[in-house]
C-alpha atoms as a PDB file:
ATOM      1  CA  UNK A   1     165.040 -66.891  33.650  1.00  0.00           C
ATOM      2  CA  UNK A   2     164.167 -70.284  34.456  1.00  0.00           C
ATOM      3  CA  UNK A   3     165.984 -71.565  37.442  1.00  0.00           C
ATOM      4  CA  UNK A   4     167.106 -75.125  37.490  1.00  0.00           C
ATOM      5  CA  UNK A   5     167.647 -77.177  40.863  1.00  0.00           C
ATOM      6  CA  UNK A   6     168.448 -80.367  41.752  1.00  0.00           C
ATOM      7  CA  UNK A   7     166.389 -81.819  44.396  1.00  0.00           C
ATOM      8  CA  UNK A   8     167.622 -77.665  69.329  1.00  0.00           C
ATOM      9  CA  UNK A   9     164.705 -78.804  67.678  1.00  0.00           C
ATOM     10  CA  UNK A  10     161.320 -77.691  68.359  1.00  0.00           C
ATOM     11  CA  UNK A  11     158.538 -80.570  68.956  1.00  0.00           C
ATOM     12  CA  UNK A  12     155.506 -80.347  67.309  1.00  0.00           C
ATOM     13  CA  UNK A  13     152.743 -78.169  68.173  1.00  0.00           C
ATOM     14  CA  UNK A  14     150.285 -79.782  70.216  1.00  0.00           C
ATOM     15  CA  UNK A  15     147.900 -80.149  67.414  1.00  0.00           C
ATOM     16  CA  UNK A  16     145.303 -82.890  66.122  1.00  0.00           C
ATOM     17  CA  UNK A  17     147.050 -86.132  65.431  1.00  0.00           C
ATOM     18  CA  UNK A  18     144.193 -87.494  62.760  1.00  0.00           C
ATOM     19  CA  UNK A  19     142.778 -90.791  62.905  1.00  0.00           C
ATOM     20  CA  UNK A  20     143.193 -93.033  59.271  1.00  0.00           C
ATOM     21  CA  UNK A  21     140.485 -95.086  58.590  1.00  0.00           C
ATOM     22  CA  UNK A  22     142.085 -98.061  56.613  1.00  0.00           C
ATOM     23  CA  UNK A  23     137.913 -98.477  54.787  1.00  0.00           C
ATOM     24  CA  UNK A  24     137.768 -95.514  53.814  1.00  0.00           C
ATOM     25  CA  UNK A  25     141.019 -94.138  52.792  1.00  0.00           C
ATOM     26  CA  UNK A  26     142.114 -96.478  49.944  1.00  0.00           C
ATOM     27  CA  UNK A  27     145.651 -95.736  48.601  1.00  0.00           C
ATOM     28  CA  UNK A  28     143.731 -96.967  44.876  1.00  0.00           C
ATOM     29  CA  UNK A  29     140.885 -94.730  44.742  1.00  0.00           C
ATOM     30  CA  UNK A  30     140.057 -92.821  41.574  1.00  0.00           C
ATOM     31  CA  UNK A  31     143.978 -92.038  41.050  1.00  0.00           C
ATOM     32  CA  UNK A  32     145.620 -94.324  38.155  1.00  0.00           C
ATOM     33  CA  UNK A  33     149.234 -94.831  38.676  1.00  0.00           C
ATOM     34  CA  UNK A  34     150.632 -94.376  36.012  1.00  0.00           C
ATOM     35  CA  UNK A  35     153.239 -97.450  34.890  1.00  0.00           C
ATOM     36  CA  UNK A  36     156.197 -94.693  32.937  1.00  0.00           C
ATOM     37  CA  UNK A  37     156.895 -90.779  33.796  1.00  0.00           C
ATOM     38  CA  UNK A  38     157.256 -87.709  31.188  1.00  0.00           C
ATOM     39  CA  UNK A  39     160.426 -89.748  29.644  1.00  0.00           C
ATOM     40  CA  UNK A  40     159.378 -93.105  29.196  1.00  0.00           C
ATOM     41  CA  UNK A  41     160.907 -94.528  32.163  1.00  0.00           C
ATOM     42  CA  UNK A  42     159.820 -96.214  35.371  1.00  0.00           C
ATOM     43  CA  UNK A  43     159.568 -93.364  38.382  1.00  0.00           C
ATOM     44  CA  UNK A  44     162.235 -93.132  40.637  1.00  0.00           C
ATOM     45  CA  UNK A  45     164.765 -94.939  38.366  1.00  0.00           C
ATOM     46  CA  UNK A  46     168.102 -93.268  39.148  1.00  0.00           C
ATOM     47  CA  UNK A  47     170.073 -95.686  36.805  1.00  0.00           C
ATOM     48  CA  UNK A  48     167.975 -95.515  33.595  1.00  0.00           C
ATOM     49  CA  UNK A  49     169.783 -93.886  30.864  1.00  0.00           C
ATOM     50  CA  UNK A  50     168.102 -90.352  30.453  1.00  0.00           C
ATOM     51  CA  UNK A  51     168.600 -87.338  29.531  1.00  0.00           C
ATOM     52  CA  UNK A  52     168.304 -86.654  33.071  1.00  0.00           C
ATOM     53  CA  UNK A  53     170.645 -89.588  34.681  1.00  0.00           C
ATOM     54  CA  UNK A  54     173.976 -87.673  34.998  1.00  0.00           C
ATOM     55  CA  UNK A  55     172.808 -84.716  35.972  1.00  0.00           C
ATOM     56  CA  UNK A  56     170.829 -86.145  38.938  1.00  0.00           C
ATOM     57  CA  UNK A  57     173.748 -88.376  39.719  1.00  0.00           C
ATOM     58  CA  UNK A  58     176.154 -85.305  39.962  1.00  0.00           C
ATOM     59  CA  UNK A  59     173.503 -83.700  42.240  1.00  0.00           C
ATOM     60  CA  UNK A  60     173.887 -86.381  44.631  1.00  0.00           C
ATOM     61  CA  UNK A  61     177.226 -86.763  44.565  1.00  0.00           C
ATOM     62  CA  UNK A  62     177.867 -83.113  45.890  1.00  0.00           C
ATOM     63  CA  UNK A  63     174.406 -83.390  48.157  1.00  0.00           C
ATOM     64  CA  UNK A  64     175.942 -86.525  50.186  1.00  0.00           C
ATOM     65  CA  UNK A  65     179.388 -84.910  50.542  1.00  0.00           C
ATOM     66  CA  UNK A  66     178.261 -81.576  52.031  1.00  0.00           C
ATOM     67  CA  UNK A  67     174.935 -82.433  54.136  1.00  0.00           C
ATOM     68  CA  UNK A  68     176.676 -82.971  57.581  1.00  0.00           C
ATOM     69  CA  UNK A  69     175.219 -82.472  60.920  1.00  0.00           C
ATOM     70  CA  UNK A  70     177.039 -79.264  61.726  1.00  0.00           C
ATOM     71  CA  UNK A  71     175.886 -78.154  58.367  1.00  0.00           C
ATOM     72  CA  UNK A  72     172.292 -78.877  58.775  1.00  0.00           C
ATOM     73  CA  UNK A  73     172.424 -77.266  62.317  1.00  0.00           C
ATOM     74  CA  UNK A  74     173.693 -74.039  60.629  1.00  0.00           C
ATOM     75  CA  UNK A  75     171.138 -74.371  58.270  1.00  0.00           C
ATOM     76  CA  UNK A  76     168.382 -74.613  60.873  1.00  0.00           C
ATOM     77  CA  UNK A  77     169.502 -71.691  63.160  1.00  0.00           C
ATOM     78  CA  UNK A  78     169.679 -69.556  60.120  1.00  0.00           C
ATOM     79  CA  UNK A  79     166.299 -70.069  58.400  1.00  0.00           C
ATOM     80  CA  UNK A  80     164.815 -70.839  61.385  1.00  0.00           C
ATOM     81  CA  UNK A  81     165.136 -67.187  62.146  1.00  0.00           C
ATOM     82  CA  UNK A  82     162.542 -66.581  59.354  1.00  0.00           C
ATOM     83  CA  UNK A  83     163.789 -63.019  58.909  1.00  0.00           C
ATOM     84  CA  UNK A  84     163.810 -62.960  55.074  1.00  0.00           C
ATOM     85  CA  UNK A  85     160.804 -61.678  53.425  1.00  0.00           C
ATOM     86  CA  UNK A  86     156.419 -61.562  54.354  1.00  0.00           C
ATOM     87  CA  UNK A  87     154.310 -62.782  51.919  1.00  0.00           C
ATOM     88  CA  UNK A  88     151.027 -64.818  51.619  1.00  0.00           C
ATOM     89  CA  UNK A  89     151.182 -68.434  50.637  1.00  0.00           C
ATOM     90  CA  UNK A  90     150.130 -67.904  47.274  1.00  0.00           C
ATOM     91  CA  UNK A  91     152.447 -65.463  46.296  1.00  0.00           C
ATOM     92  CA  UNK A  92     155.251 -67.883  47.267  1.00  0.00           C
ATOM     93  CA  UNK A  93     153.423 -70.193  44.676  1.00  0.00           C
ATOM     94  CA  UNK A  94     154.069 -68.099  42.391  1.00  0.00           C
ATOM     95  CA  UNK A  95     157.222 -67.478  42.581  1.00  0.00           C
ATOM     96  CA  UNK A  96     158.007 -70.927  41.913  1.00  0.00           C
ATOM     97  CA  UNK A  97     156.613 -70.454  37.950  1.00  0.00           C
ATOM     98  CA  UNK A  98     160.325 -70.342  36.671  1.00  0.00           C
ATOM     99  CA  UNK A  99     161.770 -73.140  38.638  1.00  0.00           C
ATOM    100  CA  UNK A 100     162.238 -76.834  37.221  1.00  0.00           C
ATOM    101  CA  UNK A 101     163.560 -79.579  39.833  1.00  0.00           C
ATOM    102  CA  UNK A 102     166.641 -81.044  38.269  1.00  0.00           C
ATOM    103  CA  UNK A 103     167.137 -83.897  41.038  1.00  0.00           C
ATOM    104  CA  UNK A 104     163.483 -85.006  39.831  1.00  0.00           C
ATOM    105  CA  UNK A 105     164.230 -87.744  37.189  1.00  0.00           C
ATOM    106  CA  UNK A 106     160.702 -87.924  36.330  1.00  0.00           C
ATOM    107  CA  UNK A 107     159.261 -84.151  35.359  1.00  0.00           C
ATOM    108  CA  UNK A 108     160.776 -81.051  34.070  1.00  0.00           C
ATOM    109  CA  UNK A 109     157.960 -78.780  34.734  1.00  0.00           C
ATOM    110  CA  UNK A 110     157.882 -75.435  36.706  1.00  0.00           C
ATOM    111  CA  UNK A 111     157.061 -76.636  40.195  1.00  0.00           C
ATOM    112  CA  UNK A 112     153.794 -74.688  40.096  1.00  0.00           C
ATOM    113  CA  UNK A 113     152.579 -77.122  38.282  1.00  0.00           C
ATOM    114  CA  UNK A 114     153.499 -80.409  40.077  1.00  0.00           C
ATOM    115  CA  UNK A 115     152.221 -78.988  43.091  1.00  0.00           C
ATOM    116  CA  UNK A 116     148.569 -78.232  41.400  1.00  0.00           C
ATOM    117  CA  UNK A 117     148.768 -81.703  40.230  1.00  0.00           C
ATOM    118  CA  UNK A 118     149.303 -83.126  43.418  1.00  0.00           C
ATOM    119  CA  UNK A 119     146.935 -80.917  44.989  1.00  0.00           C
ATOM    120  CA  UNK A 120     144.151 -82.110  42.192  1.00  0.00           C
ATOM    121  CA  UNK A 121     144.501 -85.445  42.185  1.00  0.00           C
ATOM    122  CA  UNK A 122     144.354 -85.854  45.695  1.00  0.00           C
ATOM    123  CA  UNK A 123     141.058 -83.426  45.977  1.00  0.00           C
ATOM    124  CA  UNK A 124     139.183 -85.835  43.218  1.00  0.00           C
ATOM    125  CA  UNK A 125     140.209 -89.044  45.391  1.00  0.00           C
ATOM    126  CA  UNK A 126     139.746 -87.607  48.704  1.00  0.00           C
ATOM    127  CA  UNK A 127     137.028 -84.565  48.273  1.00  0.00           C
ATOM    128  CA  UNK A 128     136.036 -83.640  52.335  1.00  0.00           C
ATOM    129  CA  UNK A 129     140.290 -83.866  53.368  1.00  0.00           C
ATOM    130  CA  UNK A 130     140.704 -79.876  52.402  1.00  0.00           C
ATOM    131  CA  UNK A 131     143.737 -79.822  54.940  1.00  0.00           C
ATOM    132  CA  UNK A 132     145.278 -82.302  52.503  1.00  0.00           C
ATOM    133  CA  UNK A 133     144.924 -81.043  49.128  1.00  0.00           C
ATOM    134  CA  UNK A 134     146.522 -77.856  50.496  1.00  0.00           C
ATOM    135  CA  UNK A 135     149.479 -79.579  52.115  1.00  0.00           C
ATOM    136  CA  UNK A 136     149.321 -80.843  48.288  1.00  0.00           C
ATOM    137  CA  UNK A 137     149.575 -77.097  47.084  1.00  0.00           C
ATOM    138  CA  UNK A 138     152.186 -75.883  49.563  1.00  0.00           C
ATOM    139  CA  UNK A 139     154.655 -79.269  50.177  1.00  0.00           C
ATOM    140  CA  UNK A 140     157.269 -78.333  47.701  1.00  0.00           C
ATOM    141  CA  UNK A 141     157.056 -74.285  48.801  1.00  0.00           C
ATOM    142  CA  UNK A 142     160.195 -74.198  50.565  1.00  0.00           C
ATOM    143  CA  UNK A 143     162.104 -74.410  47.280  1.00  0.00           C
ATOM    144  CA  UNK A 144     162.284 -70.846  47.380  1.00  0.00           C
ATOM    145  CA  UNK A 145     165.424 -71.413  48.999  1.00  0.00           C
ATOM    146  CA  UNK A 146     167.327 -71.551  45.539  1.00  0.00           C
ATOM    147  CA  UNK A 147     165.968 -67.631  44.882  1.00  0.00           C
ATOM    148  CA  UNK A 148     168.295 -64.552  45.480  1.00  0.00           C
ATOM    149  CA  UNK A 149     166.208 -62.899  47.892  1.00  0.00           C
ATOM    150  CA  UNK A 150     166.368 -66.360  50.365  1.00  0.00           C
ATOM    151  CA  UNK A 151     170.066 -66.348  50.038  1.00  0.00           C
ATOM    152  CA  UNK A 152     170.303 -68.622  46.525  1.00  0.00           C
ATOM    153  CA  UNK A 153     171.273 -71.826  48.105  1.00  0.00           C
ATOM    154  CA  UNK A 154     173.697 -73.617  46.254  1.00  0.00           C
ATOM    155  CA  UNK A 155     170.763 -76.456  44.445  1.00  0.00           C
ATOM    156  CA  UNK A 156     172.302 -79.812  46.497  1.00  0.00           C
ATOM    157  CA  UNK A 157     171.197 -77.823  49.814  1.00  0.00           C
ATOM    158  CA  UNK A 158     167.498 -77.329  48.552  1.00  0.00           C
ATOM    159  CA  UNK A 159     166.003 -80.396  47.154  1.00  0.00           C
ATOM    160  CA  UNK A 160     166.291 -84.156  46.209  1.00  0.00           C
ATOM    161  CA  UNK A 161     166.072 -87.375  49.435  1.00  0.00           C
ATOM    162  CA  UNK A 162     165.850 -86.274  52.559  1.00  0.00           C
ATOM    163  CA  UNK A 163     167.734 -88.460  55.454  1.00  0.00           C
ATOM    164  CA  UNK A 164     168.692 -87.893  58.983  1.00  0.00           C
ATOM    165  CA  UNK A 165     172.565 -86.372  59.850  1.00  0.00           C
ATOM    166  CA  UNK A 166     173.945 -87.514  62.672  1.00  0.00           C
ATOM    167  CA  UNK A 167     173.571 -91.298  62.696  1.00  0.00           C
ATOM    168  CA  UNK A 168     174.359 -93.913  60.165  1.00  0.00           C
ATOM    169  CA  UNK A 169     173.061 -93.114  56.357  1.00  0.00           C
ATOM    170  CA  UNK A 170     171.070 -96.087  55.606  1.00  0.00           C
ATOM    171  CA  UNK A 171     171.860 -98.370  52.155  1.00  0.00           C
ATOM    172  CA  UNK A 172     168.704 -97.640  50.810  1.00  0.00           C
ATOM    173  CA  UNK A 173     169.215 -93.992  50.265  1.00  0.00           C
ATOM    174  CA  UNK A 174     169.558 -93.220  46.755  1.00  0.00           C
ATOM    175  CA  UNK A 175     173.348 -93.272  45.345  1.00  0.00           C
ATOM    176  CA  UNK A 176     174.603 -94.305  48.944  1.00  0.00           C
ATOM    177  CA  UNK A 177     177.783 -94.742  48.045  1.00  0.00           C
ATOM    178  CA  UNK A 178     178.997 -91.151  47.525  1.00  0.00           C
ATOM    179  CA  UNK A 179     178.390 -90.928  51.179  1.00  0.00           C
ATOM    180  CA  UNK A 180     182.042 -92.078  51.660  1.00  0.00           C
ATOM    181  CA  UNK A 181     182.849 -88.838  51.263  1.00  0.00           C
ATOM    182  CA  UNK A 182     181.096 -87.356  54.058  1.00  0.00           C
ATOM    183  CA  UNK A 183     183.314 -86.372  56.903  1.00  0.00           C
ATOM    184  CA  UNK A 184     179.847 -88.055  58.794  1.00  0.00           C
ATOM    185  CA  UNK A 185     180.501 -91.368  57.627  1.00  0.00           C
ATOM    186  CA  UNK A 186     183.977 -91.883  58.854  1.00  0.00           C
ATOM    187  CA  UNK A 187     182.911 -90.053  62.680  1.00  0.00           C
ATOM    188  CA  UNK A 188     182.247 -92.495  65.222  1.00  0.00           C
ATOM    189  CA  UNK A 189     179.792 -89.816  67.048  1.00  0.00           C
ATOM    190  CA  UNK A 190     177.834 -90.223  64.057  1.00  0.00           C
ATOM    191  CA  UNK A 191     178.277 -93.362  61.972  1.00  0.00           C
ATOM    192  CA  UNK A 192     176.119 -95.563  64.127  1.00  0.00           C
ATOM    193  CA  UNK A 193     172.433 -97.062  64.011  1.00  0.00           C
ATOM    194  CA  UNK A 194     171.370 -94.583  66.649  1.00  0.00           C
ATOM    195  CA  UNK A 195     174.395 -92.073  66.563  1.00  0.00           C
ATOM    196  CA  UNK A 196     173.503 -89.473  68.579  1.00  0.00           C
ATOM    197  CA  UNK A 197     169.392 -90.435  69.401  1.00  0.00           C
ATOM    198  CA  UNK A 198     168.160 -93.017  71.265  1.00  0.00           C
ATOM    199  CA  UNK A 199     165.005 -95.563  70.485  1.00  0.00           C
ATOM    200  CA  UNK A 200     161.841 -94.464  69.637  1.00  0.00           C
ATOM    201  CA  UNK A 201     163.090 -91.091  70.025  1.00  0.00           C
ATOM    202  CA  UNK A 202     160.489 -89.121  67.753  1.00  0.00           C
ATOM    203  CA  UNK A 203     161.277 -88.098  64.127  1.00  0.00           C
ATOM    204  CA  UNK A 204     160.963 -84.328  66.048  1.00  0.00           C
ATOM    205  CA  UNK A 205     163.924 -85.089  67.581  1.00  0.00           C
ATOM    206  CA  UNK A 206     166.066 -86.115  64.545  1.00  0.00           C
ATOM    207  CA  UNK A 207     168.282 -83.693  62.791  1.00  0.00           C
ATOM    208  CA  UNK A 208     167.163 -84.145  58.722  1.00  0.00           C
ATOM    209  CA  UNK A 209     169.551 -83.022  55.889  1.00  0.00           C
ATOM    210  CA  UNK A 210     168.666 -79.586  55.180  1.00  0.00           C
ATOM    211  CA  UNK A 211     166.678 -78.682  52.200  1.00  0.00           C
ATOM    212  CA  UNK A 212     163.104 -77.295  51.464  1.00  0.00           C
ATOM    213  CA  UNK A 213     161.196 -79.843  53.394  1.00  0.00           C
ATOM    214  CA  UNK A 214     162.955 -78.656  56.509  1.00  0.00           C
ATOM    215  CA  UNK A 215     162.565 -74.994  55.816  1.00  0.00           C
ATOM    216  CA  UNK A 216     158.582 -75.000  54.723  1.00  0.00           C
ATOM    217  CA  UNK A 217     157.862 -77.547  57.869  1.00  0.00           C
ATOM    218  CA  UNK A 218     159.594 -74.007  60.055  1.00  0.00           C
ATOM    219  CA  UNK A 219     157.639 -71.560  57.515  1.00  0.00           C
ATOM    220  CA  UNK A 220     154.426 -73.198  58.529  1.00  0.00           C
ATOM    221  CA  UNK A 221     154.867 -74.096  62.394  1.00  0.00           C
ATOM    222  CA  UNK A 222     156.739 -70.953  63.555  1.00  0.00           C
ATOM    223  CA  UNK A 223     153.498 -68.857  61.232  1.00  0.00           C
ATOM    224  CA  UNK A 224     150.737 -70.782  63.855  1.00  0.00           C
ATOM    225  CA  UNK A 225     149.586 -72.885  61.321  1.00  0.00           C
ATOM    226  CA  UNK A 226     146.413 -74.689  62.101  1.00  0.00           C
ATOM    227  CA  UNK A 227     147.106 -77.336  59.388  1.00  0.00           C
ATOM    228  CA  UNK A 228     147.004 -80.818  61.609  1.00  0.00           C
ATOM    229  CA  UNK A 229     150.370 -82.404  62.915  1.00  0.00           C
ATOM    230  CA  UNK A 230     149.905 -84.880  59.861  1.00  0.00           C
ATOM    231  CA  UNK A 231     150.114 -82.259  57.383  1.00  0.00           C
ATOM    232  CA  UNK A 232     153.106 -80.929  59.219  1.00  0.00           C
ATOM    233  CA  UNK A 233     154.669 -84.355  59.015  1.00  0.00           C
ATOM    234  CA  UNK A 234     153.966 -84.351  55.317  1.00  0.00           C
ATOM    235  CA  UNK A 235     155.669 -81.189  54.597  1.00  0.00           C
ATOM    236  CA  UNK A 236     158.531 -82.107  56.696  1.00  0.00           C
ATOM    237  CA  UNK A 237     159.358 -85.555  55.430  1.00  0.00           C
ATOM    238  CA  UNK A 238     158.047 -86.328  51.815  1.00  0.00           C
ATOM    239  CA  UNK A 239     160.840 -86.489  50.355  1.00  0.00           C
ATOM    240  CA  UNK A 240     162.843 -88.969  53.246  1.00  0.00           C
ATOM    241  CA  UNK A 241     162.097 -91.590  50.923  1.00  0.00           C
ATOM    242  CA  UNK A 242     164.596 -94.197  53.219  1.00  0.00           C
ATOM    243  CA  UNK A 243     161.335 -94.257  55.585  1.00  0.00           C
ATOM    244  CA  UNK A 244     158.627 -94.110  53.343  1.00  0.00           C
ATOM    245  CA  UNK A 245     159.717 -96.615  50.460  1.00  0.00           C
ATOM    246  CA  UNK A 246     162.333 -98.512  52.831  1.00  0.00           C
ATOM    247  CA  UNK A 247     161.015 -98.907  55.845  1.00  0.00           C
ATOM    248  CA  UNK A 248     164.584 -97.329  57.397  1.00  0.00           C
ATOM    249  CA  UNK A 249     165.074 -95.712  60.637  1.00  0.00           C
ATOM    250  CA  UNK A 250     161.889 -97.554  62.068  1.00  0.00           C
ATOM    251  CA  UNK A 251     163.822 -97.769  65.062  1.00  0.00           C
ATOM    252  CA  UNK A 252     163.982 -93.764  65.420  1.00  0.00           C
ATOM    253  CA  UNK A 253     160.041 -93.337  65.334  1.00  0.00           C
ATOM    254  CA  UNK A 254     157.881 -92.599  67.915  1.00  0.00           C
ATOM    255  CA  UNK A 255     153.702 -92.807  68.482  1.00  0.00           C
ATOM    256  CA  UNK A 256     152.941 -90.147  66.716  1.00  0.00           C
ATOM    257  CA  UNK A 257     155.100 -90.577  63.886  1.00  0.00           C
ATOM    258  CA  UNK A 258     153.488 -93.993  63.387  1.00  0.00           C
ATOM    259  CA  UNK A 259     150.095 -92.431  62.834  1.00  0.00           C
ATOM    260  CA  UNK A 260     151.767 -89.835  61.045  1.00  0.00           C
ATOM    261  CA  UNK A 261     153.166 -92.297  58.276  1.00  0.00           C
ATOM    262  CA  UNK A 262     150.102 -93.582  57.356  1.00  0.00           C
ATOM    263  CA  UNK A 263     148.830 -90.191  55.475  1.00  0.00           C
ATOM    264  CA  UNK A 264     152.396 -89.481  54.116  1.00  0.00           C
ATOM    265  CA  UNK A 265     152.337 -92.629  52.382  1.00  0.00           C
ATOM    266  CA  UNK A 266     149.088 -92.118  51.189  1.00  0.00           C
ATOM    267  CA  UNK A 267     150.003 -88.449  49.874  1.00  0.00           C
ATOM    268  CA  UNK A 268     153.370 -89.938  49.090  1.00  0.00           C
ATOM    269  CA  UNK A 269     151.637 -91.784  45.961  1.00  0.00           C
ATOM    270  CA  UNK A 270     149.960 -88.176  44.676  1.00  0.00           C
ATOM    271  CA  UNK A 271     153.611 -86.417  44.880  1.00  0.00           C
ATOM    272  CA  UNK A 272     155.360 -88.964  42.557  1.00  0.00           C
ATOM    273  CA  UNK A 273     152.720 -89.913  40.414  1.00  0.00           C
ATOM    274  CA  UNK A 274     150.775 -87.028  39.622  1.00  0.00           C
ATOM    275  CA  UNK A 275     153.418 -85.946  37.479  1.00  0.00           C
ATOM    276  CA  UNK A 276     152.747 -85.159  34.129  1.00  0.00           C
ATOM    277  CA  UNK A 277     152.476 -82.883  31.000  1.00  0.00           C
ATOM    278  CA  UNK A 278     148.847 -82.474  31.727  1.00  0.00           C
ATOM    279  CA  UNK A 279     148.248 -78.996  32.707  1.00  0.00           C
ATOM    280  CA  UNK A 280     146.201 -77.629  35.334  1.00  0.00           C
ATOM    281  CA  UNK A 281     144.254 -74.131  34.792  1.00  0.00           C
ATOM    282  CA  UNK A 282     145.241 -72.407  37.721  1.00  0.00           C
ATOM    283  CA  UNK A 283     142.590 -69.016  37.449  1.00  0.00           C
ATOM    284  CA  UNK A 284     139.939 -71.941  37.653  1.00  0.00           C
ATOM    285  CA  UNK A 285     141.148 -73.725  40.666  1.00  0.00           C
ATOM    286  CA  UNK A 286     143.195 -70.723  42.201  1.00  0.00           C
ATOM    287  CA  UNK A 287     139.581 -69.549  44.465  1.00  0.00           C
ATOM    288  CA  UNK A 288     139.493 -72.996  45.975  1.00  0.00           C
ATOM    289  CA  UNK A 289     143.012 -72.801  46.923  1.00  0.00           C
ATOM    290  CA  UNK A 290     142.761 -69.130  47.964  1.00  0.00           C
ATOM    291  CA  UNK A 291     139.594 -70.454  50.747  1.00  0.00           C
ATOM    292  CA  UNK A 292     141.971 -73.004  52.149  1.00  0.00           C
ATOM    293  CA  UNK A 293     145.025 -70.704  52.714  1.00  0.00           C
ATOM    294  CA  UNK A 294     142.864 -68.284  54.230  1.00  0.00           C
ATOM    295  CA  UNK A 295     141.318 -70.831  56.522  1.00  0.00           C
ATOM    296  CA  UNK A 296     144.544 -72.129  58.083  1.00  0.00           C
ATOM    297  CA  UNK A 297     147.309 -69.732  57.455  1.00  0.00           C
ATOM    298  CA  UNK A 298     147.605 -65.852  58.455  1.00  0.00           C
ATOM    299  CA  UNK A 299     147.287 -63.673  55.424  1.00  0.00           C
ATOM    300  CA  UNK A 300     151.351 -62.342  55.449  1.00  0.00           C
ATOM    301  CA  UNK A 301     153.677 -65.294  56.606  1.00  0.00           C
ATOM    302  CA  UNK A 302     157.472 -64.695  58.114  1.00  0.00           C
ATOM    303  CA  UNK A 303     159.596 -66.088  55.290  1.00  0.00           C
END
């Protein structure tokens, strides 16, 4: 059965906050952006008349009414218990094989196969980064959420733009205006610039709508990942598009987060536009993969 979904606080580990050289990491390399996605339209159009449109729409509509901060704090005490199920990264891979992202307006693939894309494309542009094509393979692994034995989350609570609860919810976020709906919006504890943070506060700080970012950013911390703190920021905020694409909530980030940005951005462009009907064989590429897990993850991880 194919399963279709829409799309306190622990700092980071002290781990190895990576240095970007500007020369040699060129967002342009050997990658071709392409100009359309699988159905003719521009990416991340969330007006163009699809076959996807109202579907997505209806998926945010629900997602902005029910992500509230005491909601999302639920959410994190709950998974962050990571009492579920043990299993090795790349069995959680495949267990994504009969799942199609229905907030994506731009693929309807199993998400085994956008993450291999990802993965590959950013492996041919960037070949001595390993730590990056396997964020590649693993960034979307947390939508395991939507299967029975995580709980089935209802499909607005797993995927689609991420954005922090508990402070204004910036314009730019996609179909802002269902967000009058939100008890959030009207709650003067939490309908400000800063709500309840402060400047420069650190995106570690901020409470993020729950979904599968959230959850595989716990999955790989709370496991002793040795992945560097730019491949947890990756995981934990590729999809908070308001920051990446927007340049929103500036005012929240920190250092770290700073230097952070830089890669996601760069990955950023291998997530959305390595999408396509192009298929990857995943027995020949599946060793590779297999090395890198081993390298920095334990063999059984707390789910």
């Amino acid at each position: 059965m194919t399963i279709l979904i829409h799309e306190q606080y622990s700092e980071f580990e002290e781990t190895k906050v990576l240095p970007i050289d500007e020369e040699e990491l060129v967002l342009d390399n050997g990658f071709v952006v392409p100009q359309i996605n699988s159905f003719g339209h521009t990416f991340r159009d969330y007006d163009a008349e699809s076959q996807r449109q109202e579907g997505v729409e209806n998926f945010y509509l629900t997602n902005h009414i029910n992500q509230t901060y005491d909601f999302v704090k639920k959410m994190r005490e709950k998974y962050g218990k990571l009492d579920r199920v043990e299993m090795s990264i790349w069995e959680c891979c495949e267990l994504l094989n009969e799942v199609v992202d229905e907030s994506d307006p731009d693929l309807d693939e199993p998400q085994i196969e956008h993450l291999l894309q990802t993965a590959e494309a950013i492996r041919k542009d960037y070949p001595t980064e390993d730590w990056l094509h396997l964020t590649g393979l693993i960034h979307d692994l947390g939508k395991v959420l939507l299967l029975p034995s995580f709980g089935e989350l209802p499909q607005w609570a797993v995927v689609g733009d991420t954005y922090p609860v508990g402070c204004a919810f910036d314009e730019s976020i996609v179909h802002h205006k269902h967000f009058k709906e939100n008890p959030d919006y009207s709650n003067p504890a939490y309908n400000t610039e800063y709500g309840v943070y402060s400047e420069g506060c650190g995106l570690n700080n901020v409470l993020m709508s729950w979904g599968h970012d959230d959850y595989m950013y716990l999955v790989a911390k709370e496991n002793k990942t040795t992945l560097p703190s730019a491949a947890l920021f990756i995981i934990r905020y590729h999809s908070f598009y308001a920051l990446h694409r927007s340049r929103a909530y500036k005012h929240l980030m920190n250092q770290e987060d700073v230097e952070n940005l830089k890669w996601l951005q760069i990955f950023n462009k291998y997530d959305l536009y390595s999408k396509s009907k192009v298929r990857v064989d995943v027995e020949k590429v599946k060793p590779y993969y297999l090395s890198l897990i081993e390298k920095y993850f334990p063999v059984k991880l707390k789910w």
